[in-house]
C-alpha atoms as a PDB file:
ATOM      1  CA  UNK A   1      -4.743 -17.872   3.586  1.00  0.00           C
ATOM      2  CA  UNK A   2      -1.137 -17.443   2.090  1.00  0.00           C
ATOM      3  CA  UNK A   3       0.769 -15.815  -0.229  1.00  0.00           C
ATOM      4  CA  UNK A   4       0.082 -16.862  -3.740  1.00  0.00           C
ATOM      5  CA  UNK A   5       2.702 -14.773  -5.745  1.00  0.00           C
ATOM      6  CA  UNK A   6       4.793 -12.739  -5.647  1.00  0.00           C
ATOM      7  CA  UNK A   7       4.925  -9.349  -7.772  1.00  0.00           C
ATOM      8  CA  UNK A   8       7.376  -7.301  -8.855  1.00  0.00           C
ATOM      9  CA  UNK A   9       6.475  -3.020  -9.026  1.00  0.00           C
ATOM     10  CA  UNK A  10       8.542  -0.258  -9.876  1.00  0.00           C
ATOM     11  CA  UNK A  11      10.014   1.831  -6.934  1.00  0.00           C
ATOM     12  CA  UNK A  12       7.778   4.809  -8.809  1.00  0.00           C
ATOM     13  CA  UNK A  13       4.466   3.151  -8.593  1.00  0.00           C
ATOM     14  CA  UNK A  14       5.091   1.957  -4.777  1.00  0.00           C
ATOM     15  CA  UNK A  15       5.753   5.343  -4.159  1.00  0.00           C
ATOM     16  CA  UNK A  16       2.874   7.137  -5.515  1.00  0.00           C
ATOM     17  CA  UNK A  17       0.263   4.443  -4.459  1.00  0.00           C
ATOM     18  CA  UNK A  18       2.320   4.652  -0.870  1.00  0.00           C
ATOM     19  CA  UNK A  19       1.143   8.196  -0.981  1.00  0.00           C
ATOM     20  CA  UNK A  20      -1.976   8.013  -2.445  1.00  0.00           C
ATOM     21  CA  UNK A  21      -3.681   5.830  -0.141  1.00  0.00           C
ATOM     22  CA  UNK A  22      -1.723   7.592   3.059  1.00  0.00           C
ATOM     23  CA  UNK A  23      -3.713  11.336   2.069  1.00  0.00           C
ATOM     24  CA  UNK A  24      -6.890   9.010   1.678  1.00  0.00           C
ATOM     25  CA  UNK A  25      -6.304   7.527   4.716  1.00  0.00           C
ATOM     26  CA  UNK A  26      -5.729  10.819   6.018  1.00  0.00           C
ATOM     27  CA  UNK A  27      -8.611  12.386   5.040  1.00  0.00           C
ATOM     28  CA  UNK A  28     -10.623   9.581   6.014  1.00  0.00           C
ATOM     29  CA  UNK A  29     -11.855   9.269   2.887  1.00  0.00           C
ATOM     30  CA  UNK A  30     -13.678   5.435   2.928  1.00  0.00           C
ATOM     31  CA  UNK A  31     -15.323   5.600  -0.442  1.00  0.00           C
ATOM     32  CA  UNK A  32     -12.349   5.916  -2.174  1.00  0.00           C
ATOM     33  CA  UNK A  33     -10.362   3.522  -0.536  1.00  0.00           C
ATOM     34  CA  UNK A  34     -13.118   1.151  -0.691  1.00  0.00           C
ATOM     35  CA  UNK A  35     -13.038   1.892  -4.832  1.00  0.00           C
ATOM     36  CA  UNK A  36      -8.959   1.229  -4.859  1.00  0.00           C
ATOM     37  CA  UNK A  37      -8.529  -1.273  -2.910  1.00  0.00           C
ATOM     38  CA  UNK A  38      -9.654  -5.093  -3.280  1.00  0.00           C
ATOM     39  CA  UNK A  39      -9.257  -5.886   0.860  1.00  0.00           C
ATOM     40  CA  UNK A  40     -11.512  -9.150   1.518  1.00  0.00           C
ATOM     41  CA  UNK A  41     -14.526  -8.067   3.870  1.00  0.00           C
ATOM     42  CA  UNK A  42     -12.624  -9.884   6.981  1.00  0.00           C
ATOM     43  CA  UNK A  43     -10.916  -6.067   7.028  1.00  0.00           C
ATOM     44  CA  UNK A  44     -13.192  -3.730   8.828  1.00  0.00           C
ATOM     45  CA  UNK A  45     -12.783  -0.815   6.417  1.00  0.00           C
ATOM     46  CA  UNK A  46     -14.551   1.472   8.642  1.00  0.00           C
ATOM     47  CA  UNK A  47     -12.286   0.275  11.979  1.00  0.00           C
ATOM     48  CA  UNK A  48      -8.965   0.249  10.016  1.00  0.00           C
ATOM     49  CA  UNK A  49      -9.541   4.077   8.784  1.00  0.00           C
ATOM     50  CA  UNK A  50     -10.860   5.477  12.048  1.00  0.00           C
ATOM     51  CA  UNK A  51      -7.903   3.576  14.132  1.00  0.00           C
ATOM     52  CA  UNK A  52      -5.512   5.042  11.329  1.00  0.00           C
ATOM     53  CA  UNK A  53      -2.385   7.316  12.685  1.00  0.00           C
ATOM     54  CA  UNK A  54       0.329   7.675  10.376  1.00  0.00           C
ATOM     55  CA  UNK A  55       3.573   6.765  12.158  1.00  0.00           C
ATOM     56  CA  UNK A  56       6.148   6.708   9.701  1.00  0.00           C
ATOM     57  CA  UNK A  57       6.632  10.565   8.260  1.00  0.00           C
ATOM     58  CA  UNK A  58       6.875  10.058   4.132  1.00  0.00           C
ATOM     59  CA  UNK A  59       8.631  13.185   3.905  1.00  0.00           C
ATOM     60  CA  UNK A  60      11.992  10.871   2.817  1.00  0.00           C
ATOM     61  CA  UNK A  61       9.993   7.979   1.386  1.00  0.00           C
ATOM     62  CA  UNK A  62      12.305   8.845  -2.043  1.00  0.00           C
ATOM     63  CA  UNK A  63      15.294   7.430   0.239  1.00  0.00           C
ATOM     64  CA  UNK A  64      13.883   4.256   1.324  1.00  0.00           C
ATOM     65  CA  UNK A  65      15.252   1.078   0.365  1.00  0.00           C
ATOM     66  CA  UNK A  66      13.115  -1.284  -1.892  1.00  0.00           C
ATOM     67  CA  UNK A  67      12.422  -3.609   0.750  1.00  0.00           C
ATOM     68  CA  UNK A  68      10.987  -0.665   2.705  1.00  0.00           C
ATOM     69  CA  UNK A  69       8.673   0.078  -0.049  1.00  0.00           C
ATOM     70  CA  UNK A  70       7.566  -3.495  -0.423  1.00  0.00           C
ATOM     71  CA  UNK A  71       7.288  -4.079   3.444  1.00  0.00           C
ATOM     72  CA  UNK A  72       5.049  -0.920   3.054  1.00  0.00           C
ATOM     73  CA  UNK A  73       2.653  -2.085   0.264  1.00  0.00           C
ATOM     74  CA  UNK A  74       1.973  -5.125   1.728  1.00  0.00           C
ATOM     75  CA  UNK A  75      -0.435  -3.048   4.320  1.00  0.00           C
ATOM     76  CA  UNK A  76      -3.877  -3.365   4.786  1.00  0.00           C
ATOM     77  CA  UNK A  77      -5.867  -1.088   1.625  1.00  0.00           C
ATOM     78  CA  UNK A  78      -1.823   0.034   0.352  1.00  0.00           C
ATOM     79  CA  UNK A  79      -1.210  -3.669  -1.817  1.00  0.00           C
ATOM     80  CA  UNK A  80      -3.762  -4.705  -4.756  1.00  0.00           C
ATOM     81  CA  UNK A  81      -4.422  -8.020  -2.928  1.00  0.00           C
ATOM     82  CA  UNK A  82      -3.805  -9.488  -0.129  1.00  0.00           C
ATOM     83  CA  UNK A  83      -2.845 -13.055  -1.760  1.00  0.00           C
ATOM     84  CA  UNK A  84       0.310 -10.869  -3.114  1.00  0.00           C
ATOM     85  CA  UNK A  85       3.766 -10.119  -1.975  1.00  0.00           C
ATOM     86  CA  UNK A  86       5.422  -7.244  -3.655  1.00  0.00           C
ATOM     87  CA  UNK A  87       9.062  -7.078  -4.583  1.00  0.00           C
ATOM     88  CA  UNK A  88      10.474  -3.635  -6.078  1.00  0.00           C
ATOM     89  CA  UNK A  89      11.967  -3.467  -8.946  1.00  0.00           C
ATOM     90  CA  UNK A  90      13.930   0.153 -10.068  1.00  0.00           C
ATOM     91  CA  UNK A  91      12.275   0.400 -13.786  1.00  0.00           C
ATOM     92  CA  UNK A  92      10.485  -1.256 -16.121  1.00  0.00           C
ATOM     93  CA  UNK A  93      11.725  -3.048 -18.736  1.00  0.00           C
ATOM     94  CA  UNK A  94      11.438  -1.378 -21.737  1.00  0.00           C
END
């Protein structure tokens, strides 16, 4: 499986759906990732979670550079789908 497009997201929605899904993750919380997340069953929801540690601190994750942020959603249960790459963008277009 590859890559089948690539999508552009705001820094703002990386960011809160960065966070989001870390305090889920945190809290172990598998229902709700399993209901906001579309990861193919190949992904052992229940192994991911349990094997989860968070290593990078998001206490500065307002200071990262876009290509952090889109490194960063394209994580396990973090992107939309896995066929995705995501590129940040600073705003929408109005």
């Amino acid at each position: 499986m590859s890559i089948q497009s690539t999508i552009w997201i705001t820094r703002e929605s990386a960011i809160s759906r960065i966070k989001e899904i870390t305090l889920l993750l945190n809290n172990k919380d598998y229902l709700a990732i399993s209901e906001c997340s579309f990861e193919p069953h190949n992904i052992d929801l229940q192994k991911y979670i349990d094997a989860w540690e968070e290593t990078t601190p998001l206490a500065n994750i307002n200071k990262w550079t876009n290509e952090m942020l889109g490194d960063y959603m394209d994580n396990p249960f973090f992107r939309y789908s896995m066929f995705e790459n995501y590129l940040i963008k600073e705003r929408r277009a109005r």
